[in-house]
N, C-alpha and C. Protein backbone atom coordinates (compact mmCIF):
# COMPACT_ATOMS: atom_id res chain seq x y z
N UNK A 1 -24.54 34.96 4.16
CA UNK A 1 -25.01 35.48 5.42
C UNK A 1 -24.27 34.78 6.56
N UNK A 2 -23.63 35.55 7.34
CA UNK A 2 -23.33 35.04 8.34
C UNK A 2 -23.77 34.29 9.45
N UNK A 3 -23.93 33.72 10.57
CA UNK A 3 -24.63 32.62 11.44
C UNK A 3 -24.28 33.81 12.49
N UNK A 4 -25.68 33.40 12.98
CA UNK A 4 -25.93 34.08 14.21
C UNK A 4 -24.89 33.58 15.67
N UNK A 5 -24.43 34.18 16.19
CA UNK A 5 -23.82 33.65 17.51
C UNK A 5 -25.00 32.67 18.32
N UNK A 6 -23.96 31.52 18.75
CA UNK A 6 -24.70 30.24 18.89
C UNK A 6 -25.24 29.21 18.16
N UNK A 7 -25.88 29.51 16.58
CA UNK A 7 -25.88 28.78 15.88
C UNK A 7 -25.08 28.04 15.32
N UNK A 8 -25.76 26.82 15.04
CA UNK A 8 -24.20 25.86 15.08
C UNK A 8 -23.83 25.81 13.44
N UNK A 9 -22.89 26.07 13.04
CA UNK A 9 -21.71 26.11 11.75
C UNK A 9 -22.60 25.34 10.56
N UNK A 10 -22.88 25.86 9.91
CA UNK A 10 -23.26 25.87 8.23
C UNK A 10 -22.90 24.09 8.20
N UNK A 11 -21.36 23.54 7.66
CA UNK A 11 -21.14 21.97 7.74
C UNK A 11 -21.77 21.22 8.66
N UNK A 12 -21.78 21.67 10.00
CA UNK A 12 -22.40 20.58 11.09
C UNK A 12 -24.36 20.53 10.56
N UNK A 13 -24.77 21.88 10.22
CA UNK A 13 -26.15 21.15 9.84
C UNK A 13 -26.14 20.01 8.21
N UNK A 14 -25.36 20.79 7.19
CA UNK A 14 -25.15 19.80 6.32
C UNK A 14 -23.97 18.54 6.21
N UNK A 15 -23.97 18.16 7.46
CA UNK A 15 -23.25 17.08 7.69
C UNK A 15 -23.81 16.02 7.18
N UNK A 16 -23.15 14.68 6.27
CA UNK A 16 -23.76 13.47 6.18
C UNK A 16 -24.48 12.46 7.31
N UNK A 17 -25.78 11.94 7.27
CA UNK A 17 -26.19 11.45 7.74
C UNK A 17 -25.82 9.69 7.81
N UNK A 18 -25.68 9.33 8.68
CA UNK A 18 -25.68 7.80 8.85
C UNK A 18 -26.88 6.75 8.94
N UNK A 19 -27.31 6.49 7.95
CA UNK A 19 -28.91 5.59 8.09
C UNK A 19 -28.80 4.98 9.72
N UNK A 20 -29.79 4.63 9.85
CA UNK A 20 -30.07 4.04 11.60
C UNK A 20 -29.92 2.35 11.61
N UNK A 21 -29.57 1.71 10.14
CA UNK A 21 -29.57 0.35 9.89
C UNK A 21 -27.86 0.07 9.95
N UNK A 22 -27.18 1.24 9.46
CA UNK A 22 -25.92 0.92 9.15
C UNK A 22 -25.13 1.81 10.48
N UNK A 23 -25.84 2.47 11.42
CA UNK A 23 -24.97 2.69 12.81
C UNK A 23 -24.24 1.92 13.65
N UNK A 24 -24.11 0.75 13.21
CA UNK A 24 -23.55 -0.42 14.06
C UNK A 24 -22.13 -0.41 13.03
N UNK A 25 -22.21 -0.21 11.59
CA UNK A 25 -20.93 -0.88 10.89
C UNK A 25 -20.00 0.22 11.02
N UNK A 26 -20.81 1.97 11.38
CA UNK A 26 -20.21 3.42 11.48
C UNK A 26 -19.37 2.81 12.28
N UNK A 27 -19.68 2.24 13.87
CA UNK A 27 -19.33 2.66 14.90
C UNK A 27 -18.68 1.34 14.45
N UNK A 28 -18.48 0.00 14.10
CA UNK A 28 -17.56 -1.06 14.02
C UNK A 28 -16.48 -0.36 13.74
N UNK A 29 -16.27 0.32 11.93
CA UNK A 29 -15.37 1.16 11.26
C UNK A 29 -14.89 2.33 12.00
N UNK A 30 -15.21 2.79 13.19
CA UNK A 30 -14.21 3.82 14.33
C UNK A 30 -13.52 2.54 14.79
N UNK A 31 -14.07 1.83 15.26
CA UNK A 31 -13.00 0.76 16.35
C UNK A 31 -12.12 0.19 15.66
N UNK A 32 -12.60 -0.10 14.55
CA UNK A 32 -11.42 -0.89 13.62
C UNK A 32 -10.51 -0.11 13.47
N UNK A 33 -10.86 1.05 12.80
CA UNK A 33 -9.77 2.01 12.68
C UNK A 33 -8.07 1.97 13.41
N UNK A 34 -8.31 1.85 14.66
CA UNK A 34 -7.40 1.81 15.98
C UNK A 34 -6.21 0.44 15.67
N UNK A 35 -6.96 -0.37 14.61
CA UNK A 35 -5.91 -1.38 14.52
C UNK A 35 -5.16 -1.61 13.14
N UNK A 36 -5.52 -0.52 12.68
CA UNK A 36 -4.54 -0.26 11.12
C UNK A 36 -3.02 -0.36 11.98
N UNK A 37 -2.22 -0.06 10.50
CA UNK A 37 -0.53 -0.17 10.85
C UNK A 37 -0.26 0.79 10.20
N UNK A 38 0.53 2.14 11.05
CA UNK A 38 1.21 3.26 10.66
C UNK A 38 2.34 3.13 10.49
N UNK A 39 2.92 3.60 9.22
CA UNK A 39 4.53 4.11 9.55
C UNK A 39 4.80 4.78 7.93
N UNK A 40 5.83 5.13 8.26
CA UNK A 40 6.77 6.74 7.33
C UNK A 40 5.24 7.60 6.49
N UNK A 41 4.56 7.64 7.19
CA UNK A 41 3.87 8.85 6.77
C UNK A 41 2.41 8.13 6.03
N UNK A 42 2.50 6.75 5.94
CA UNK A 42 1.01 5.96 5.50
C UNK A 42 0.92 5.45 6.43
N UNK A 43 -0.86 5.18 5.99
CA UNK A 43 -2.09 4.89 6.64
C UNK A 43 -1.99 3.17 5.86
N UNK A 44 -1.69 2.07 6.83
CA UNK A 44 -2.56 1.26 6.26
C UNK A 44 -3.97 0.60 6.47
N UNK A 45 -4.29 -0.54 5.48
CA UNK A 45 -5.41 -1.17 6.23
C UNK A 45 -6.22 -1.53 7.06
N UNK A 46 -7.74 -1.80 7.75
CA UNK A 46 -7.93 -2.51 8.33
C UNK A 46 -6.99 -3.72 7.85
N UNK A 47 -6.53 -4.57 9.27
CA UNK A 47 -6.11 -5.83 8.77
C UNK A 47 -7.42 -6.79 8.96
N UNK A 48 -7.59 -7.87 8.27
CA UNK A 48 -8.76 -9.10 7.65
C UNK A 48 -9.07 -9.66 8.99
N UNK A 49 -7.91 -9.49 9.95
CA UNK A 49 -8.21 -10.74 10.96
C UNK A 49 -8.71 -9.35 12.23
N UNK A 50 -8.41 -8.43 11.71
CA UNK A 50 -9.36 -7.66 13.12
C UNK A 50 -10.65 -7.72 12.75
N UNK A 51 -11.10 -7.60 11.62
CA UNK A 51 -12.76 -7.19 11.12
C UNK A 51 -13.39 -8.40 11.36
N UNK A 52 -12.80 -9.66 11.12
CA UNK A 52 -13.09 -11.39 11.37
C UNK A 52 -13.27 -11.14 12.79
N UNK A 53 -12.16 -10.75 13.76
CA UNK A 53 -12.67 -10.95 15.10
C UNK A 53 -13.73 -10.32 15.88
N UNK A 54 -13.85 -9.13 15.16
CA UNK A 54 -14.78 -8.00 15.29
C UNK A 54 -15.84 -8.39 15.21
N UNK A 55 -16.48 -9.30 14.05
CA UNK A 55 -17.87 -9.49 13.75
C UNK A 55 -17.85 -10.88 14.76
N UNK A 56 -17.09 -11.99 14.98
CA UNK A 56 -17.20 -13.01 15.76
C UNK A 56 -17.65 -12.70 16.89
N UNK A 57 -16.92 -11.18 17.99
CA UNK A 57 -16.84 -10.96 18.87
C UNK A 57 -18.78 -10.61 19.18
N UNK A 58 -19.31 -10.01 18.61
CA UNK A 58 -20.77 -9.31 18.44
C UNK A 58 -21.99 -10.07 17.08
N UNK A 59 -21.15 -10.99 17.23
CA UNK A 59 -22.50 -12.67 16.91
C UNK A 59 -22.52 -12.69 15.35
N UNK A 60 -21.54 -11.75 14.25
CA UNK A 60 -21.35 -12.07 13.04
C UNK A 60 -20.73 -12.86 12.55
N UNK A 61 -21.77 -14.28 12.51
CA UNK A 61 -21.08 -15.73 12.41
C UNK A 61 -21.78 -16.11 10.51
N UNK A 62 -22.95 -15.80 10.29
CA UNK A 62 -23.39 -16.13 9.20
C UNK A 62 -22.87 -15.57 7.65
N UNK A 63 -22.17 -16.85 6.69
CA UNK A 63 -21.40 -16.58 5.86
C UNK A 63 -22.07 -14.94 5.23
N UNK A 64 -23.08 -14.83 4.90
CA UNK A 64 -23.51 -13.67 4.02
C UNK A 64 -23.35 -12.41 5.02
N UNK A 65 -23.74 -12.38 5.61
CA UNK A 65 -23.56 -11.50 6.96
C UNK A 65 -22.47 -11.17 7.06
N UNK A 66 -21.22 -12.21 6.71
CA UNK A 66 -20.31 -11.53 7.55
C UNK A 66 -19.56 -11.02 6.05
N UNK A 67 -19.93 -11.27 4.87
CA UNK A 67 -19.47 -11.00 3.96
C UNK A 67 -19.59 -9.59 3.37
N UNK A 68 -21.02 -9.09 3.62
CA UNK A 68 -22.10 -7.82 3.70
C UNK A 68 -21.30 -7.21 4.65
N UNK A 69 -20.56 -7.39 5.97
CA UNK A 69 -20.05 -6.43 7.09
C UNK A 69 -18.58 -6.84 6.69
N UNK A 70 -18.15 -7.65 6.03
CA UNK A 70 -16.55 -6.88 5.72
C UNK A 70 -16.60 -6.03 3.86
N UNK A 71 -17.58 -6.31 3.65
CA UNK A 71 -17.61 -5.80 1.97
C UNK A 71 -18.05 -4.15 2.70
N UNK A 72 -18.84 -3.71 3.66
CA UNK A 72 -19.04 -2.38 3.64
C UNK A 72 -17.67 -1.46 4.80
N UNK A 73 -17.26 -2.56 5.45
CA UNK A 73 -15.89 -1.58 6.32
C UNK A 73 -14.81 -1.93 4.84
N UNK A 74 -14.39 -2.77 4.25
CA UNK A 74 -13.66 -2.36 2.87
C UNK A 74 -13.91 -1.39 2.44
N UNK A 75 -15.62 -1.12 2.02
CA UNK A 75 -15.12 -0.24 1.26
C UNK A 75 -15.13 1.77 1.86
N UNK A 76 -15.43 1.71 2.81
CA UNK A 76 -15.30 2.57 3.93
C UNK A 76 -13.80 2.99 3.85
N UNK A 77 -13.27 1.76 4.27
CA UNK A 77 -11.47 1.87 4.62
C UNK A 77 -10.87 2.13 2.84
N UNK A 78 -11.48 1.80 2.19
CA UNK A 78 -10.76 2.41 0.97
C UNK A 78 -10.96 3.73 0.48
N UNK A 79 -12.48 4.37 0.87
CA UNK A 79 -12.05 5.84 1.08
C UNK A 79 -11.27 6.03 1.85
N UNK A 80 -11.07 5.91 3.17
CA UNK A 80 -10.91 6.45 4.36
C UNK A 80 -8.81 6.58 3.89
N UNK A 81 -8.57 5.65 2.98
CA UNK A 81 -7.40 5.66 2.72
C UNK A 81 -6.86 6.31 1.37
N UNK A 82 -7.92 6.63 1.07
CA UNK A 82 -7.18 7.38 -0.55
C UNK A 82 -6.88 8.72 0.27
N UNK A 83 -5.66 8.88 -1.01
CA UNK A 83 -4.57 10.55 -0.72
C UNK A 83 -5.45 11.52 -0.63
N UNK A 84 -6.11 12.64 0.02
CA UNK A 84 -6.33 13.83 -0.36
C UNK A 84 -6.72 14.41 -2.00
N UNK A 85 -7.98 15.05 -2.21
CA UNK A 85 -7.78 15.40 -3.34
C UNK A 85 -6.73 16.59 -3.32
N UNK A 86 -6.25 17.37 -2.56
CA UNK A 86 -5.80 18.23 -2.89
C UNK A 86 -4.62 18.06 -3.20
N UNK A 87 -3.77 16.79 -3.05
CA UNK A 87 -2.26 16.15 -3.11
C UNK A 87 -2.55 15.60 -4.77
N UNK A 88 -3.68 15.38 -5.24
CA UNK A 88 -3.95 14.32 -6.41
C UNK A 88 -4.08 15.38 -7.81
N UNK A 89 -4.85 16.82 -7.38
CA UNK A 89 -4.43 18.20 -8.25
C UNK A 89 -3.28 18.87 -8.71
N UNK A 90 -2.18 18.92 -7.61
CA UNK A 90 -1.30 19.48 -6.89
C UNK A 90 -0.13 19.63 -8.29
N UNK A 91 -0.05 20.65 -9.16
CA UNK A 91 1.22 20.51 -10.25
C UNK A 91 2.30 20.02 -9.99
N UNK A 92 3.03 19.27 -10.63
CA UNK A 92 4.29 18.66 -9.61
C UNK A 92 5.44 19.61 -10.14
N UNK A 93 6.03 19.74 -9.25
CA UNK A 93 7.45 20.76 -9.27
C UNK A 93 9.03 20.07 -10.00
């Protein structure tokens, strides 16, 4: 069935939700983002010492704490960096 004009798009209502505990590490993992290193066509890493300054900067000083907020932007940034499934299907020529 099609969507009524104005209703908003089928994905945007089944969009993933972000718990309200972990909206702080969402929005850390956009900013971090900005300080990866691009070139010939890859995406790399957060680098260690932006996410370190990141949590220093906004009072993540306590060893477990800060271990818990770089163990969940890792593993964020390691989806955020795998190939496409559709490149990983793809028959090779």
């Amino acid at each position: 069935m099609l969507a009524e004009a104005g209703d908003p798009p089928r994905a945007w209502i089944e969009r993933p939700r972000v718990a309200d505990h972990l909206l702080f590490v969402w929005a850390a993992f956009q900013v971090l983002s900005g300080d990866r290193q691009l070139g010939f066509g890859a995406v790399g890493p957060i680098p260690y010492l932006a996410i370190d300054r990141y949590a220093e900067r906004f009072g993540i000083v306590c060893v477990d704490e800060f271990e818990n907020f770089h163990a969940l932007i890792r593993a964020m940034d390691g989806e955020f960096c795998k190939p496409p499934k559709e490149a990983e299907n793809k028959p090779e020529q």
